[in-house]
N, C-alpha and C. Protein backbone atom coordinates (compact mmCIF):
# COMPACT_ATOMS: atom_id res chain seq x y z
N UNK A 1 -19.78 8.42 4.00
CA UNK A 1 -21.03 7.74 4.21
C UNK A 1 -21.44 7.89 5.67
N UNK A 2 -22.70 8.07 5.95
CA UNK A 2 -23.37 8.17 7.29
C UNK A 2 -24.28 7.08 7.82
N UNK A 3 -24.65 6.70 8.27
CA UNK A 3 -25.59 5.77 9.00
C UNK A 3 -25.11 4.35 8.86
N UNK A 4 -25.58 3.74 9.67
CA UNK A 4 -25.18 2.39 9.21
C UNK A 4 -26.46 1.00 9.73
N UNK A 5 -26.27 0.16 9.92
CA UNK A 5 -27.06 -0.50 10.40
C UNK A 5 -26.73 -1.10 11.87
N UNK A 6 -27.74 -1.51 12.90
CA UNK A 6 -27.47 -1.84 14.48
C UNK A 6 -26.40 -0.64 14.75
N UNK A 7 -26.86 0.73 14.24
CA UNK A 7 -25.99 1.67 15.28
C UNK A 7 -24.41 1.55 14.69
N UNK A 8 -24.34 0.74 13.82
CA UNK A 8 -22.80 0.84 13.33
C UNK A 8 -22.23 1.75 12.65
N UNK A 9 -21.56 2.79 12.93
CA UNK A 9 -21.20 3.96 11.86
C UNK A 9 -20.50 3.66 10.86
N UNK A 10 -21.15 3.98 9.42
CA UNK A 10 -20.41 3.41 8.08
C UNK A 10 -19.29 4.89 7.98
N UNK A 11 -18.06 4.24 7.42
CA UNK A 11 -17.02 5.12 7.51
C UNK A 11 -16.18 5.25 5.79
N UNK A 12 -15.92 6.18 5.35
CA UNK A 12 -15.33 5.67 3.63
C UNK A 12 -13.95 4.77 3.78
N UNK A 13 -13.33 4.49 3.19
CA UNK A 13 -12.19 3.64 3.18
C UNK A 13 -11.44 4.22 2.09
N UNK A 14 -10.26 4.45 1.67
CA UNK A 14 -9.28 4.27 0.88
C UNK A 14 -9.70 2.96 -0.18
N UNK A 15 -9.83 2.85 -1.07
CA UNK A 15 -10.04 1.80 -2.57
C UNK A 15 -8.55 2.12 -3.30
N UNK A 16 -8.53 3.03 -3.46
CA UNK A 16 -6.91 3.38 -4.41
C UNK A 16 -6.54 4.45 -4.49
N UNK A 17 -5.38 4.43 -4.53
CA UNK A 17 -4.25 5.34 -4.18
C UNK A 17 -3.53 5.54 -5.33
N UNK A 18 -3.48 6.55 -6.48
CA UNK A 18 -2.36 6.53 -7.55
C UNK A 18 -1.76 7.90 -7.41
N UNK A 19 -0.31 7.37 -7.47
CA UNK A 19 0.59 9.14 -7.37
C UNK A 19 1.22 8.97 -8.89
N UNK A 20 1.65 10.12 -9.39
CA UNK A 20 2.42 9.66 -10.54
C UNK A 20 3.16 11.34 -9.81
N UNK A 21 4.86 11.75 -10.41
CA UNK A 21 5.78 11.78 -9.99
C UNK A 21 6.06 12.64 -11.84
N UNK A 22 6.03 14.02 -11.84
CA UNK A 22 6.26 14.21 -13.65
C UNK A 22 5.28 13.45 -14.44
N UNK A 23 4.39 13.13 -14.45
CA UNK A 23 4.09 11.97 -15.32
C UNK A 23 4.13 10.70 -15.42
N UNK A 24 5.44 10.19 -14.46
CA UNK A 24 5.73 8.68 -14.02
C UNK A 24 4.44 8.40 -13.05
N UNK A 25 4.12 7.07 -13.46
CA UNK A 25 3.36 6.12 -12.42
C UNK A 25 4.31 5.56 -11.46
N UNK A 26 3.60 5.82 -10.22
CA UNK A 26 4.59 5.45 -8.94
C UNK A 26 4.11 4.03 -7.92
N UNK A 27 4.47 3.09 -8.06
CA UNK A 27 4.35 1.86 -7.62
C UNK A 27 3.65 1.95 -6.60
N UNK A 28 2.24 1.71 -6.04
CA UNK A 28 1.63 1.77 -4.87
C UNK A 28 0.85 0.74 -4.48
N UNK A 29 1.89 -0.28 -3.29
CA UNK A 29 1.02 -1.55 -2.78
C UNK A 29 -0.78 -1.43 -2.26
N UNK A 30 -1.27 -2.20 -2.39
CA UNK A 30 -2.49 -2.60 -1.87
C UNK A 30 -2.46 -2.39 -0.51
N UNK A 31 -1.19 -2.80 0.38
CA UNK A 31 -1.23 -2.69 2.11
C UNK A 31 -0.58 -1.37 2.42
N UNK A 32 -0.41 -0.40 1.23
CA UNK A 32 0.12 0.67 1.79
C UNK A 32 -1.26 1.73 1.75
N UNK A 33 -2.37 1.53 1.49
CA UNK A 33 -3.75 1.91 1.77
C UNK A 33 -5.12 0.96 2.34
N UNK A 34 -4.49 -0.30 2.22
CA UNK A 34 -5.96 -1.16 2.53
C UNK A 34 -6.60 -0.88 4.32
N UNK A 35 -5.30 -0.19 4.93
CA UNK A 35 -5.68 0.37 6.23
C UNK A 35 -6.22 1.71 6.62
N UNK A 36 -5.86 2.43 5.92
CA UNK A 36 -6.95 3.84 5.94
C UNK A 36 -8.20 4.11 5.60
N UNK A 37 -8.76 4.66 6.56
CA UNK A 37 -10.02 4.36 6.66
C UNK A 37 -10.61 5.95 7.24
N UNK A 38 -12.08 6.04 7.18
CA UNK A 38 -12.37 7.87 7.39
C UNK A 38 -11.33 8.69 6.79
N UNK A 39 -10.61 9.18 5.80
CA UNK A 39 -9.46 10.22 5.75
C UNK A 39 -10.05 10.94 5.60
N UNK A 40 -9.39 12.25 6.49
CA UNK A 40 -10.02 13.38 6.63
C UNK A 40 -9.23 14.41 6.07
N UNK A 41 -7.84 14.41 6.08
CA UNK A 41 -6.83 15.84 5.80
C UNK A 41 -5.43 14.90 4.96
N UNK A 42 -4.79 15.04 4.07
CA UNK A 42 -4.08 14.50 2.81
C UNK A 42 -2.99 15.75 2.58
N UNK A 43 -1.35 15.78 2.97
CA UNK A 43 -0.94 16.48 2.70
C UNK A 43 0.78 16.12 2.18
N UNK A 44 1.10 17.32 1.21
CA UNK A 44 2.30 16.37 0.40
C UNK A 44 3.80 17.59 0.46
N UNK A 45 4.98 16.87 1.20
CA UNK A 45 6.06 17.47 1.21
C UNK A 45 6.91 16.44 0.70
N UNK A 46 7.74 17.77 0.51
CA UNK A 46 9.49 16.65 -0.03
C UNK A 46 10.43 16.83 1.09
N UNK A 47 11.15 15.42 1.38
CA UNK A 47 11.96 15.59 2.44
C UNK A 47 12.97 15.03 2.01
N UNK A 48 14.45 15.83 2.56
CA UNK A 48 15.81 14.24 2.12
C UNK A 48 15.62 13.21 1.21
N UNK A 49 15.15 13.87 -0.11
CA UNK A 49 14.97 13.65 -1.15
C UNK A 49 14.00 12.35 -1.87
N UNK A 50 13.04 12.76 -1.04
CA UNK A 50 11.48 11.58 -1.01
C UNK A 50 10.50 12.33 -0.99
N UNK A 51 9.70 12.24 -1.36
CA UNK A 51 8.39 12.22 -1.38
C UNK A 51 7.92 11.82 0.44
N UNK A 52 6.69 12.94 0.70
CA UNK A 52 6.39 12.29 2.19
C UNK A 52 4.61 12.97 1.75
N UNK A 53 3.83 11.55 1.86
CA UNK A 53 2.24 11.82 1.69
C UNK A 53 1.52 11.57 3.36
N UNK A 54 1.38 12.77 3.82
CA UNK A 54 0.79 12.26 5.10
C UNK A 54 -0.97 11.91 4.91
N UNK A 55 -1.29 11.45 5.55
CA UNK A 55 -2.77 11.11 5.70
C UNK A 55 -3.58 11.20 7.07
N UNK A 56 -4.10 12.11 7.41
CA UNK A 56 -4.93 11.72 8.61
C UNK A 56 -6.39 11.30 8.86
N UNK A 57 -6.73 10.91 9.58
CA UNK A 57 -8.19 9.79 9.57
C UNK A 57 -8.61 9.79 10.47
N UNK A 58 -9.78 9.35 10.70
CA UNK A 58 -10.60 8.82 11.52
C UNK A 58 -10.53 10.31 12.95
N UNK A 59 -11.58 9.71 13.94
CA UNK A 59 -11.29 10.97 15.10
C UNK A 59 -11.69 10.10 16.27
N UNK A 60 -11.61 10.50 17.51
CA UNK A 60 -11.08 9.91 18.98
C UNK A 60 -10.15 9.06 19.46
N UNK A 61 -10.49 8.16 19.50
CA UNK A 61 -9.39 7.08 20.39
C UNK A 61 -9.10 6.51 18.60
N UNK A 62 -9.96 6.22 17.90
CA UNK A 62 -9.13 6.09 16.44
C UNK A 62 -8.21 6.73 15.73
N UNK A 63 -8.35 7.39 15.74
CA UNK A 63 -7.54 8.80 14.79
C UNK A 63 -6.04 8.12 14.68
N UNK A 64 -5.40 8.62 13.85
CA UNK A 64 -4.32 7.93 12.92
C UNK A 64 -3.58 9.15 11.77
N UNK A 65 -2.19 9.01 11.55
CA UNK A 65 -2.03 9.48 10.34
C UNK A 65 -1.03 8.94 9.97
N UNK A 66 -0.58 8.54 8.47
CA UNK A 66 0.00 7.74 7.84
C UNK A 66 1.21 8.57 7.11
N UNK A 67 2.22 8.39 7.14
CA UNK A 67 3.55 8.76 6.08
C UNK A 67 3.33 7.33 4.99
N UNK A 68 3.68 8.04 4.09
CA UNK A 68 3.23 7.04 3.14
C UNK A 68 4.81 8.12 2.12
N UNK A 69 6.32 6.99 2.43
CA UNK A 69 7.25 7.76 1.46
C UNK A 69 7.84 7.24 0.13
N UNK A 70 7.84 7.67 -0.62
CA UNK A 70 7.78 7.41 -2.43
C UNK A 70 8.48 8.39 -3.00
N UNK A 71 9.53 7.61 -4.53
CA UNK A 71 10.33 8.45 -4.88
C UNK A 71 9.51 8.32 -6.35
N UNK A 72 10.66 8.66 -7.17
CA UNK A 72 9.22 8.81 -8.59
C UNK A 72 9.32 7.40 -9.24
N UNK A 73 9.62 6.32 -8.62
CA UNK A 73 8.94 5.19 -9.20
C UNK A 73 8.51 4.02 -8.06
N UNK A 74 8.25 4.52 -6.92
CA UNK A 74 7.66 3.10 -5.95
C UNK A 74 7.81 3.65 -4.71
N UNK A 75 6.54 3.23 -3.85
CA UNK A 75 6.70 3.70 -2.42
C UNK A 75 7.92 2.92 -1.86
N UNK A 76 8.51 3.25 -0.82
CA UNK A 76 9.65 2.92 -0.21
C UNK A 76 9.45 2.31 1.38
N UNK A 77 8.40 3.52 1.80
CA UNK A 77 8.17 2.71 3.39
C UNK A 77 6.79 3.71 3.99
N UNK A 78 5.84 2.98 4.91
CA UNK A 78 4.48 3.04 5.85
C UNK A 78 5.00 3.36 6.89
N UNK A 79 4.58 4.53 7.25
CA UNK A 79 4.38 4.43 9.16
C UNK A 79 2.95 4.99 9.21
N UNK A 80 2.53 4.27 9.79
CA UNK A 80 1.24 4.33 11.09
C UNK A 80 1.71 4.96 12.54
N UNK A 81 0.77 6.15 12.69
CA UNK A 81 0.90 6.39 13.74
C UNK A 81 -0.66 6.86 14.72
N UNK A 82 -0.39 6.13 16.23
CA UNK A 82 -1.75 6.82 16.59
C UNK A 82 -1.95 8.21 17.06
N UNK A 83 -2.86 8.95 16.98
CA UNK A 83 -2.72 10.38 17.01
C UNK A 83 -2.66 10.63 18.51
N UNK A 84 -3.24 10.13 19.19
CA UNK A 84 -2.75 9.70 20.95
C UNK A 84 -1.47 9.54 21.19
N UNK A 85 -0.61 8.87 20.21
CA UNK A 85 0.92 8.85 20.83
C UNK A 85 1.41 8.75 19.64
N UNK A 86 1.87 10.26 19.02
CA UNK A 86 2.58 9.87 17.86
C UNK A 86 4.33 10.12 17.87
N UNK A 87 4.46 9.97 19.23
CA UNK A 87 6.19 9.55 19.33
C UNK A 87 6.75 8.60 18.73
N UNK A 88 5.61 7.76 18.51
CA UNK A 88 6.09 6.33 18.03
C UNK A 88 5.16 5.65 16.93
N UNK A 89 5.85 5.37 15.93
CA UNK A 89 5.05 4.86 14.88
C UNK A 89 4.10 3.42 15.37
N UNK A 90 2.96 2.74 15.13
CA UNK A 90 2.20 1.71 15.46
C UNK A 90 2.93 0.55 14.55
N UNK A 91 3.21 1.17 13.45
CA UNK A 91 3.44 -0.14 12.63
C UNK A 91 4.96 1.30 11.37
N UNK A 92 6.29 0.02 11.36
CA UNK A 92 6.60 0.29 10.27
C UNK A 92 6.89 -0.88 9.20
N UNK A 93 6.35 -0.46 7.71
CA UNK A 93 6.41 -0.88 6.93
C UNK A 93 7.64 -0.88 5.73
N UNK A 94 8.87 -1.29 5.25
CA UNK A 94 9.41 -0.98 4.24
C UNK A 94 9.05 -2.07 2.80
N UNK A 95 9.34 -1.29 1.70
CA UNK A 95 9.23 -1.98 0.52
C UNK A 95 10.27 -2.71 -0.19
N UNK A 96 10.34 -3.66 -0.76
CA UNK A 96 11.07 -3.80 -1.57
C UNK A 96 10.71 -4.41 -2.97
N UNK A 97 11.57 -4.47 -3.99
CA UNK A 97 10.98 -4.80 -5.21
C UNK A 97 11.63 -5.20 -5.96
């Protein structure tokens, strides 16, 4: 979305997120997307035997990209990172269930 009102730039947001895994539906919290926002680039590897969904977003002093890691039935753990300093995650998140 483009324009916004008083100069405010309207930006898309993340609404929902579904992975399924073979066919399995894969458990995906509400706070493991209610923070992404502009995504621009969405990309999917397997690591040490997880699932790893990166996400990147937004651009300047915003910009961000998200690990988002999931096995084939429930995400496991969030990192936020800012694209300015991504030595270090902003926020980590783990799951449990």
């Amino acid at each position: 979305m483009c324009g916004g009102i008083g100069g405010v730039k309207r930006v898309p947001v993340v609404e929902r997120l579904n992975i399924s895994v073979s066919g399995h539906k894969v458990v995906v919290p509400l706070s493991v997307y209610a923070s992404m926002f502009d995504p621009v680039v969405a990309s999917l590897r397997y690591e040490k035997g997880s699932f790893v969904l990166r996400v990147e977003g937004a651009d300047g002093s915003e910009s961000y990209f998200g690990l988002v890691y999931f096995n084939r039935e429930e995400v496991t753990e969030l990192r936020i990172y800012a694209t300015e300093f991504p030595e270090h995650p902003m926020q980590i998140t783990h799951f449990y269930y």
